[in-house]
C-alpha atoms as a PDB file:
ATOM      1  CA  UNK A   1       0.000   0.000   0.000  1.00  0.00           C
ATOM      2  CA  UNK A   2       1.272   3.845  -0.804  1.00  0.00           C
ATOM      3  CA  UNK A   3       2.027   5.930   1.745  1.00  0.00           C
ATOM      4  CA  UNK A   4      -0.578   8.645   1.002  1.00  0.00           C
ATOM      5  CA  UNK A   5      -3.141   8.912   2.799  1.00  0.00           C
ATOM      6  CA  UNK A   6      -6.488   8.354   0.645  1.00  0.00           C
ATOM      7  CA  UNK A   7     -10.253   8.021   1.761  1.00  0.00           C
ATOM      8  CA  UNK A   8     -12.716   6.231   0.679  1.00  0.00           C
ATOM      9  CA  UNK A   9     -16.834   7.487   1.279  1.00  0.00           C
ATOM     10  CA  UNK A  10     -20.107   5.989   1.159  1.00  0.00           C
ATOM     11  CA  UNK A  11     -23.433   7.096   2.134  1.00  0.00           C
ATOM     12  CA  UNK A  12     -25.490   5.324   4.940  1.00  0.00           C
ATOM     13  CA  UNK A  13     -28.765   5.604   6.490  1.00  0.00           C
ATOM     14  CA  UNK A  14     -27.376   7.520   9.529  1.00  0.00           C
ATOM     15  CA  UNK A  15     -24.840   9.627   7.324  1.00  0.00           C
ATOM     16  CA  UNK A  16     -21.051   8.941   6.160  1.00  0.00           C
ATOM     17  CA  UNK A  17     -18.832   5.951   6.684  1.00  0.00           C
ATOM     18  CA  UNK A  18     -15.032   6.759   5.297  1.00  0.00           C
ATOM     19  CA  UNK A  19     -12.157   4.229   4.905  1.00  0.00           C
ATOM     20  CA  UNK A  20      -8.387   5.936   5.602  1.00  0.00           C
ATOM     21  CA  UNK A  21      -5.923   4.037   3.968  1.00  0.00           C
ATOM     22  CA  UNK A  22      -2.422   5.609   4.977  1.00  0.00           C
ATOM     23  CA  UNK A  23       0.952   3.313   5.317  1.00  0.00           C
ATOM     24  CA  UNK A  24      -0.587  -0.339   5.370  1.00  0.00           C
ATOM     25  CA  UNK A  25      -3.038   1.075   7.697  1.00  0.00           C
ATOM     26  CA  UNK A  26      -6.657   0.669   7.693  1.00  0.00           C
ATOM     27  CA  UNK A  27      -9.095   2.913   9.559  1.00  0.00           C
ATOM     28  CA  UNK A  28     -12.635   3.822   9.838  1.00  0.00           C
ATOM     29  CA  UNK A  29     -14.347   7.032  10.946  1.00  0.00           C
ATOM     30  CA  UNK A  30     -18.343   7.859  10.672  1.00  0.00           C
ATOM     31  CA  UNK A  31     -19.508  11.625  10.267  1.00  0.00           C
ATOM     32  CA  UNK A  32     -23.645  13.046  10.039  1.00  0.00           C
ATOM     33  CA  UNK A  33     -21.802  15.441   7.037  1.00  0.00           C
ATOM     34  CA  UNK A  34     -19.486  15.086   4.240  1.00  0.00           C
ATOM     35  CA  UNK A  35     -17.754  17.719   5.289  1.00  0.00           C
ATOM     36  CA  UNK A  36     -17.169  16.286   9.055  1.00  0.00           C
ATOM     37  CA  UNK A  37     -16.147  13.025   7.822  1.00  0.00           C
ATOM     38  CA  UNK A  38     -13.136  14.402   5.791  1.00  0.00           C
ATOM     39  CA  UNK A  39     -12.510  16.402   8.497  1.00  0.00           C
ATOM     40  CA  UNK A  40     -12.400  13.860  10.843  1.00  0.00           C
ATOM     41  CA  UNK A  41     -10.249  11.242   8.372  1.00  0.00           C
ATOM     42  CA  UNK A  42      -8.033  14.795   8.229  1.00  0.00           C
ATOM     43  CA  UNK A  43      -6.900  14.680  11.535  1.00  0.00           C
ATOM     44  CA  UNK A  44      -3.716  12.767  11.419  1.00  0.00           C
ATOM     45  CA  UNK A  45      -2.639  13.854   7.909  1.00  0.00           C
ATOM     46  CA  UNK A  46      -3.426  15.402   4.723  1.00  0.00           C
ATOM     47  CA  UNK A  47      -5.321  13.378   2.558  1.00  0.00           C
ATOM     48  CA  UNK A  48      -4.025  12.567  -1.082  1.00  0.00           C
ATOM     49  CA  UNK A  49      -7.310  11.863  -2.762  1.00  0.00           C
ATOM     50  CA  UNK A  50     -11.174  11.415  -1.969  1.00  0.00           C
ATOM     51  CA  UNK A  51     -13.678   8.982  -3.631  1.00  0.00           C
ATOM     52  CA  UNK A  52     -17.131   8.970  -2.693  1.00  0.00           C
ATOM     53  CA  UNK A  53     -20.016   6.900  -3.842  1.00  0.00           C
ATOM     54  CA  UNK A  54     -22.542   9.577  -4.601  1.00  0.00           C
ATOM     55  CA  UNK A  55     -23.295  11.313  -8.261  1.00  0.00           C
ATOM     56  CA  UNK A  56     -20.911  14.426  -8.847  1.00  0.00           C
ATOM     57  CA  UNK A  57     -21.967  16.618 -11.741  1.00  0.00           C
ATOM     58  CA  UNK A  58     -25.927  16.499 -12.179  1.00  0.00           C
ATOM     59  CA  UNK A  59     -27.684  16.677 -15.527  1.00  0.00           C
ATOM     60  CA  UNK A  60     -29.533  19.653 -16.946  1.00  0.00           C
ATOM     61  CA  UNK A  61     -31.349  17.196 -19.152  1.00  0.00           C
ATOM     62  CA  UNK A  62     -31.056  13.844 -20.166  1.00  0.00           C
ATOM     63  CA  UNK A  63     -28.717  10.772 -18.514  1.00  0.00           C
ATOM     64  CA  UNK A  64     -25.574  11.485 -17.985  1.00  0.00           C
ATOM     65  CA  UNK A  65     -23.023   9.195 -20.193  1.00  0.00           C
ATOM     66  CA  UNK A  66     -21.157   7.882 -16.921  1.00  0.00           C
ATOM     67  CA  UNK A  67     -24.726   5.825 -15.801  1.00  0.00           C
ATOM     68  CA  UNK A  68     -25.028   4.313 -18.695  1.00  0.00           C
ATOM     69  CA  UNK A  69     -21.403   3.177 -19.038  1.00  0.00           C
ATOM     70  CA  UNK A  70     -20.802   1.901 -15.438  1.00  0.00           C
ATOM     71  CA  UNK A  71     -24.586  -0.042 -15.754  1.00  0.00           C
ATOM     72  CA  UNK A  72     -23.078  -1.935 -18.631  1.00  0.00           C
ATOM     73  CA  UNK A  73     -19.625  -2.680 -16.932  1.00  0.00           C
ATOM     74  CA  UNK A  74     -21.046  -4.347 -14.065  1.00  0.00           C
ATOM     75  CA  UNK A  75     -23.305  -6.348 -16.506  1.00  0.00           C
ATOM     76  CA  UNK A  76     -25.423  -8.477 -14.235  1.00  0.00           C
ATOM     77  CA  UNK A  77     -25.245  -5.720 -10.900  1.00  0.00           C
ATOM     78  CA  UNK A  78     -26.698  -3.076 -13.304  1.00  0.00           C
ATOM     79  CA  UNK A  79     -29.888  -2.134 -11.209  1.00  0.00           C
ATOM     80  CA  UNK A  80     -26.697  -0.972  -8.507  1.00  0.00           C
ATOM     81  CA  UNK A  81     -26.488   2.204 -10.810  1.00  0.00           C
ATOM     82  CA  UNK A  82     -29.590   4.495 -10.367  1.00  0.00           C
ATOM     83  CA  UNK A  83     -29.641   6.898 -13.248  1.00  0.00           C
ATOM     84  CA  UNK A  84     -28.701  10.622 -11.623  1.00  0.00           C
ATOM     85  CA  UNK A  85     -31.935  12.428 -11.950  1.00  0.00           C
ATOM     86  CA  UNK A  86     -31.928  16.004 -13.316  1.00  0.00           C
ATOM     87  CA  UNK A  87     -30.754  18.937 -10.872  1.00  0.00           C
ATOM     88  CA  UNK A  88     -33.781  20.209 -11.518  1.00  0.00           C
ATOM     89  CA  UNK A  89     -35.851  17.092 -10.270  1.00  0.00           C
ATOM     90  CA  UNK A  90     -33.590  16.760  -7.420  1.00  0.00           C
ATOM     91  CA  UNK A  91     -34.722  20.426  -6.369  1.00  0.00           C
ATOM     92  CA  UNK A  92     -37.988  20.206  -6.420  1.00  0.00           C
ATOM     93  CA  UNK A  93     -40.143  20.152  -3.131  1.00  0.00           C
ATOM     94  CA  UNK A  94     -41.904  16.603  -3.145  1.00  0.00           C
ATOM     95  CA  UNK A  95     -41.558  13.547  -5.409  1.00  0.00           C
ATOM     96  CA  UNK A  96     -44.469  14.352  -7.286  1.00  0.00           C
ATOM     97  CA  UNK A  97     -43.067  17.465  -8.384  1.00  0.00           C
ATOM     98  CA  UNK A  98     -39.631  15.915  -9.098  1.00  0.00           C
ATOM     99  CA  UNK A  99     -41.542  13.221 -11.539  1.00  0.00           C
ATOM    100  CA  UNK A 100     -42.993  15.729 -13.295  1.00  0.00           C
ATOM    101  CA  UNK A 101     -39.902  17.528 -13.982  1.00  0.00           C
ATOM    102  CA  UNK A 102     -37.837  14.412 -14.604  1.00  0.00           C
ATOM    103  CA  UNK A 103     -40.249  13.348 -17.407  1.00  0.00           C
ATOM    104  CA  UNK A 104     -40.532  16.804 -19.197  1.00  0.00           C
ATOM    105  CA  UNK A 105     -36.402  16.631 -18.959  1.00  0.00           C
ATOM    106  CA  UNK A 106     -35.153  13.379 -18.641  1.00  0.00           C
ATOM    107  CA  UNK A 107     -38.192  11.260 -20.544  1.00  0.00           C
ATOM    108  CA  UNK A 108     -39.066   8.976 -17.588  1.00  0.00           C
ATOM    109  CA  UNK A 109     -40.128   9.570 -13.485  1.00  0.00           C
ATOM    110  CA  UNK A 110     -37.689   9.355 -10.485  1.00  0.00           C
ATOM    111  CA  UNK A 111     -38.030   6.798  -7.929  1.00  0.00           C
ATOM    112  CA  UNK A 112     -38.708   7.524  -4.453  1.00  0.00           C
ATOM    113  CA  UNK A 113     -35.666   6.437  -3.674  1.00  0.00           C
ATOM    114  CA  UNK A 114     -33.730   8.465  -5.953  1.00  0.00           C
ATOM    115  CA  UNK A 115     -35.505  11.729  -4.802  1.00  0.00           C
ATOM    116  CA  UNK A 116     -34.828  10.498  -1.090  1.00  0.00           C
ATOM    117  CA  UNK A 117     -31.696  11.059  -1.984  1.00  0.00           C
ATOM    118  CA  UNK A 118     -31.840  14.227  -2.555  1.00  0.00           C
ATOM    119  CA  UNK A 119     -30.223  15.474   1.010  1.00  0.00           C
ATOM    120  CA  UNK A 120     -27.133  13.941   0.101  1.00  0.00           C
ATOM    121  CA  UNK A 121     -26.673  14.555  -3.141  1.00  0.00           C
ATOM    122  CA  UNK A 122     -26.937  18.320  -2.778  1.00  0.00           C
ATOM    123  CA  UNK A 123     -24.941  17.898   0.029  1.00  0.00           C
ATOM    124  CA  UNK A 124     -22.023  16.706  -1.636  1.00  0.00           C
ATOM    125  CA  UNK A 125     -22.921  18.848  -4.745  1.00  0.00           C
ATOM    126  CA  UNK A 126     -21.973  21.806  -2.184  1.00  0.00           C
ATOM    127  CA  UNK A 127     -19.273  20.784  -0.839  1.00  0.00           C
ATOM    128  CA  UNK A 128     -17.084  19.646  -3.873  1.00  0.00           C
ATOM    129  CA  UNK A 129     -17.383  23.225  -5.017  1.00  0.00           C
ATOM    130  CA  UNK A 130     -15.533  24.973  -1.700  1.00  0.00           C
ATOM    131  CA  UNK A 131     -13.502  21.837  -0.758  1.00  0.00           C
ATOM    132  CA  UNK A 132      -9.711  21.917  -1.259  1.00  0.00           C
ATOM    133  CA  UNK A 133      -9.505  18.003  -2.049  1.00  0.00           C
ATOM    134  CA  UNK A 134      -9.240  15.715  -5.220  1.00  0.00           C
ATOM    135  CA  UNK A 135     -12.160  14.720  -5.486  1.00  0.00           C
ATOM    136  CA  UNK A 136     -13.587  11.923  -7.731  1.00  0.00           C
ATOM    137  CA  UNK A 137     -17.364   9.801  -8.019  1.00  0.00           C
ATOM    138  CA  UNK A 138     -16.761   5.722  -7.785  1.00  0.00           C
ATOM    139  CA  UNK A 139     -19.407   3.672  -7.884  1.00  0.00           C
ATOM    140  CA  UNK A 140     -18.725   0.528  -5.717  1.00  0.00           C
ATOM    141  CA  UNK A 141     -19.604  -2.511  -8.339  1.00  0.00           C
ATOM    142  CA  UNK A 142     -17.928  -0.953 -11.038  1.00  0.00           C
ATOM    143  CA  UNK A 143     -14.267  -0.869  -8.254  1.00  0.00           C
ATOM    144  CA  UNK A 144     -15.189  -4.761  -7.535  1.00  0.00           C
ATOM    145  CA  UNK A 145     -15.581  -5.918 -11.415  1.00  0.00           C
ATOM    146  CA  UNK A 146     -12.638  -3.851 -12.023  1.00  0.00           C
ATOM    147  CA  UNK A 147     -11.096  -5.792  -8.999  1.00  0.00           C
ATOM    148  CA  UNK A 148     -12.370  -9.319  -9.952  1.00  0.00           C
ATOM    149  CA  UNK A 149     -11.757  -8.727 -13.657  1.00  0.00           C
ATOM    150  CA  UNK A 150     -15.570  -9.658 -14.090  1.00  0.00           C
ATOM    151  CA  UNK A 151     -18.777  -8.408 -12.815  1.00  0.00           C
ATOM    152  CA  UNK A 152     -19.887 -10.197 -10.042  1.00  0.00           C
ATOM    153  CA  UNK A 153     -22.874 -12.490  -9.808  1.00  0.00           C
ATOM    154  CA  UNK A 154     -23.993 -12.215  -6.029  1.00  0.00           C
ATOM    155  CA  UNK A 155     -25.429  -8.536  -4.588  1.00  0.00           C
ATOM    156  CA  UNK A 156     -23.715  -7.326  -1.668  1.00  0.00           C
ATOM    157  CA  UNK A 157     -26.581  -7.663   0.466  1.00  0.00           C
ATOM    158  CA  UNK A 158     -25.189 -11.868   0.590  1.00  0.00           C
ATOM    159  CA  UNK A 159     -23.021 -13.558   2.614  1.00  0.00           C
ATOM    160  CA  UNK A 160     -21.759 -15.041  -0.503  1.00  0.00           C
ATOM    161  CA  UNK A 161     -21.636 -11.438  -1.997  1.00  0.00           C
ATOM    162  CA  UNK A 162     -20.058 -10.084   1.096  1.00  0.00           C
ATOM    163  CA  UNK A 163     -17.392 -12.661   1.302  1.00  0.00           C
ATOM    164  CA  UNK A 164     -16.527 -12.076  -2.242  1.00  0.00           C
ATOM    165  CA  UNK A 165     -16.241  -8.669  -1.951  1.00  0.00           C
ATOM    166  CA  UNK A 166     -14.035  -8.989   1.489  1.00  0.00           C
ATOM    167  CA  UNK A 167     -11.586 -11.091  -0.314  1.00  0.00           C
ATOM    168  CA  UNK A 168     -11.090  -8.746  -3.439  1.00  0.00           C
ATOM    169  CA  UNK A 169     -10.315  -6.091  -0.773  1.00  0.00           C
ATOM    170  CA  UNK A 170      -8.002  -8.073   1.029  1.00  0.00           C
ATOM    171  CA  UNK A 171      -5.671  -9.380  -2.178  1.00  0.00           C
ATOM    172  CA  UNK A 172      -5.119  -5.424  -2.740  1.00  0.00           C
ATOM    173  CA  UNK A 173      -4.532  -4.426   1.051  1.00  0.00           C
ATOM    174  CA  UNK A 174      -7.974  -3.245   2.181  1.00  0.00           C
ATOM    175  CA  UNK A 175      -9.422  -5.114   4.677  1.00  0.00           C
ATOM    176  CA  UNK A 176     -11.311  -3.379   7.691  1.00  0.00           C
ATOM    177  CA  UNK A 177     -11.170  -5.373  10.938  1.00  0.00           C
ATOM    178  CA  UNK A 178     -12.489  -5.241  13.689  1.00  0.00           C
ATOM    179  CA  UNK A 179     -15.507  -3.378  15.204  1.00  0.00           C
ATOM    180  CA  UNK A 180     -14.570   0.008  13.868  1.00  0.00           C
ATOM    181  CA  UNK A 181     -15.386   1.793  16.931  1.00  0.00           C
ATOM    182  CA  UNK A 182     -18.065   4.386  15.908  1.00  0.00           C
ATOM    183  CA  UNK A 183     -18.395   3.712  12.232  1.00  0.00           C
ATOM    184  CA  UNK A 184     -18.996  -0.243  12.700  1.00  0.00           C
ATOM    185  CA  UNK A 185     -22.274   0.874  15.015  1.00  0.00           C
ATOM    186  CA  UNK A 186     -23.478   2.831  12.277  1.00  0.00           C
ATOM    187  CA  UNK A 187     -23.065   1.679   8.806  1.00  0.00           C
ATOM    188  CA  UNK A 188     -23.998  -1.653   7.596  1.00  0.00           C
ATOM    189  CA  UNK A 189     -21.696  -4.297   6.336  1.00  0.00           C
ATOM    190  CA  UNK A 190     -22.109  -3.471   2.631  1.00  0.00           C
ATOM    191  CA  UNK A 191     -21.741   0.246   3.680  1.00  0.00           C
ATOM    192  CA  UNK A 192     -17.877  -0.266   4.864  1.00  0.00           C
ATOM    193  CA  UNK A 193     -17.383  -2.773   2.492  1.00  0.00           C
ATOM    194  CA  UNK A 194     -18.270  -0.161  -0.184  1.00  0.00           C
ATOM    195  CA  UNK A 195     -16.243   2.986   1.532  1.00  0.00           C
ATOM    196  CA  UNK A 196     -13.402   0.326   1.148  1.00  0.00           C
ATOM    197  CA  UNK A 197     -13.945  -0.520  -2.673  1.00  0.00           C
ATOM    198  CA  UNK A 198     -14.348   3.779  -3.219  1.00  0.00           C
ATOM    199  CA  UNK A 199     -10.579   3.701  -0.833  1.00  0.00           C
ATOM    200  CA  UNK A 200      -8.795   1.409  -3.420  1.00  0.00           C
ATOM    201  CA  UNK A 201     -10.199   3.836  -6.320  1.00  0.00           C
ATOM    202  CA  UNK A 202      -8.868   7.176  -4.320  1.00  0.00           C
ATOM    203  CA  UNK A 203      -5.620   5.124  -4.069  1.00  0.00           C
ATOM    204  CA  UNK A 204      -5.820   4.493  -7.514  1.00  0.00           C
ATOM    205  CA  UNK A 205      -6.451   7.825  -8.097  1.00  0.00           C
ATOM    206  CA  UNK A 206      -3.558   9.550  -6.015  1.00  0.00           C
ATOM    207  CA  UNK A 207      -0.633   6.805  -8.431  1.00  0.00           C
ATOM    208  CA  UNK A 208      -2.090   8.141 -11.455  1.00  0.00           C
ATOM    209  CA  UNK A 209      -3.872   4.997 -12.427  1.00  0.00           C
ATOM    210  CA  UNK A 210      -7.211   5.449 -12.139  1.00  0.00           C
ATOM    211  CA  UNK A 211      -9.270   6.068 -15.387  1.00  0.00           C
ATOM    212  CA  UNK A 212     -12.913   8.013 -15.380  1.00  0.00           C
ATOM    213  CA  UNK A 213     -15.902   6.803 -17.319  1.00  0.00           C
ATOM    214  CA  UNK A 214     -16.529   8.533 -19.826  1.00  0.00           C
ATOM    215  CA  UNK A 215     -13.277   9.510 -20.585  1.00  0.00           C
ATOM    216  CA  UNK A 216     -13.303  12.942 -21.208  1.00  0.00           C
ATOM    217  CA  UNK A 217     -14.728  13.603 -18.656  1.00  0.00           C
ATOM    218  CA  UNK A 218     -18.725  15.169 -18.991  1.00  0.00           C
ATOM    219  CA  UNK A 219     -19.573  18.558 -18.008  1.00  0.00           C
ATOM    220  CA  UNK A 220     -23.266  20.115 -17.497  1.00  0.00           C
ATOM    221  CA  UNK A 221     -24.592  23.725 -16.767  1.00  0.00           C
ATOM    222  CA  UNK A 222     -22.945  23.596 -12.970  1.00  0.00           C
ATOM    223  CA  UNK A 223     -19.707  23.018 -14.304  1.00  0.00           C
ATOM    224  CA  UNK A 224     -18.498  20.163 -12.618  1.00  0.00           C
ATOM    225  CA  UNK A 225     -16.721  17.300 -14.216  1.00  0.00           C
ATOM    226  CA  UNK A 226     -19.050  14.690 -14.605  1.00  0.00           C
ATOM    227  CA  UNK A 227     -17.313  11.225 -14.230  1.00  0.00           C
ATOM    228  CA  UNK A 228     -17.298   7.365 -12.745  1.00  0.00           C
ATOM    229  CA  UNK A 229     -13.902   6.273 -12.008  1.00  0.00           C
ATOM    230  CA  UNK A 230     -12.091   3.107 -11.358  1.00  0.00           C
END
């Protein structure tokens, strides 16, 4: 393992759960924000790179080309990838609203659960704009079929799928142990296992090796580079 230190972010129903990796080490730190989580995985040293498993860049119309790539890459896990609904969707004030939208922009509804999102995707929509950091969007399934060299054919929510995705981890380096103090209370086991997968990619990212989907890079009206990367 390099000696930067990288982290590694996934959403859970509580808030954040972040993997450090930093000299061989492995450690685990939970946060309500974004923001406090990197500032909490910032307290023993700057941090190289950042991945995070939420959508960076949202659409002003249409899907953006990094959903549709990373649902075919992970083949048989494809449902993992919700398409990123349209800013404008996204800021409406109730679902019924946001389908409205989404349909006049994007030619089809939003899920509930993509609109429950909402909270954190603006959050993190915020915060990349003011934050100092590299900063880069994984998804998860796409860093274990990268990892495995194949999609894999059991969801995460299994104990085959888990066990799977613990040993990938562990042939590169990452492998979480333990309770994990604060963070193992409050994210699930797919959670950390996830934060993990998005670790290996800000690793990836900090040598130079990582590669975004699509590559260049898409941008929409806010700017942002719009991106999967593995």
């Amino acid at each position: 393992m390099g000696g930067e230190r990288v982290l590694g972010v996934d959403a859970c129903k509580a808030g954040w759960v972040g993997i450090v990796l930093a000299k061989g080490c492995t450690s685990a730190h939970f946060a309500v924000s974004i923001g406090e989580l990197v500032a909490l995985a910032e307290r023993e040293g700057e941090l190289a790179a950042v991945a995070i498993d939420i959508p960076i860049g949202l659409p002003d119309a249409g899907r953006r080309e990094a959903d549709v790539l990373a649902r075919r890459a992970v083949g048989p896990r494809w449902a993992s990838v919700f398409m990123t609904p349209v800013r404008a969707a996204l800021e409406a004030d109730d679902h019924a609203s946001a389908v409205a939208i989404s349909r006049r922009l994007a030619g089809e509804g939003i899920s509930r659960q993509a609109f429950n999102l909402k909270e954190k995707l603006l959050q993190v929509d915020g915060w990349v704009r003011s934050t100092r950091h590299r900063v880069a969007e994984v998804h998860p399934e796409l860093c274990f079929a990268t990892l495995a060299g194949a999609p894999l054919p059991s969801r995460k929510s299994t104990w085959a799928g888990a066990e799977t995705r613990r040993a990938l981890l562990a042939g590169v380096g990452v492998a979480p142990a333990g309770d994990l103090g604060l963070a193992g209370a409050m994210a699930g086991v797919d959670d950390v296992l996830d934060a993990a997968a998005a670790a290996w990619t800000a690793r990836r990212l900090a040598a130079g090796e990582a590669r975004p989907l699509p590559d260049p890079p898409q941008r929409f009206g806010d700017g942002l580079e719009c991106a999967i990367w593995v």
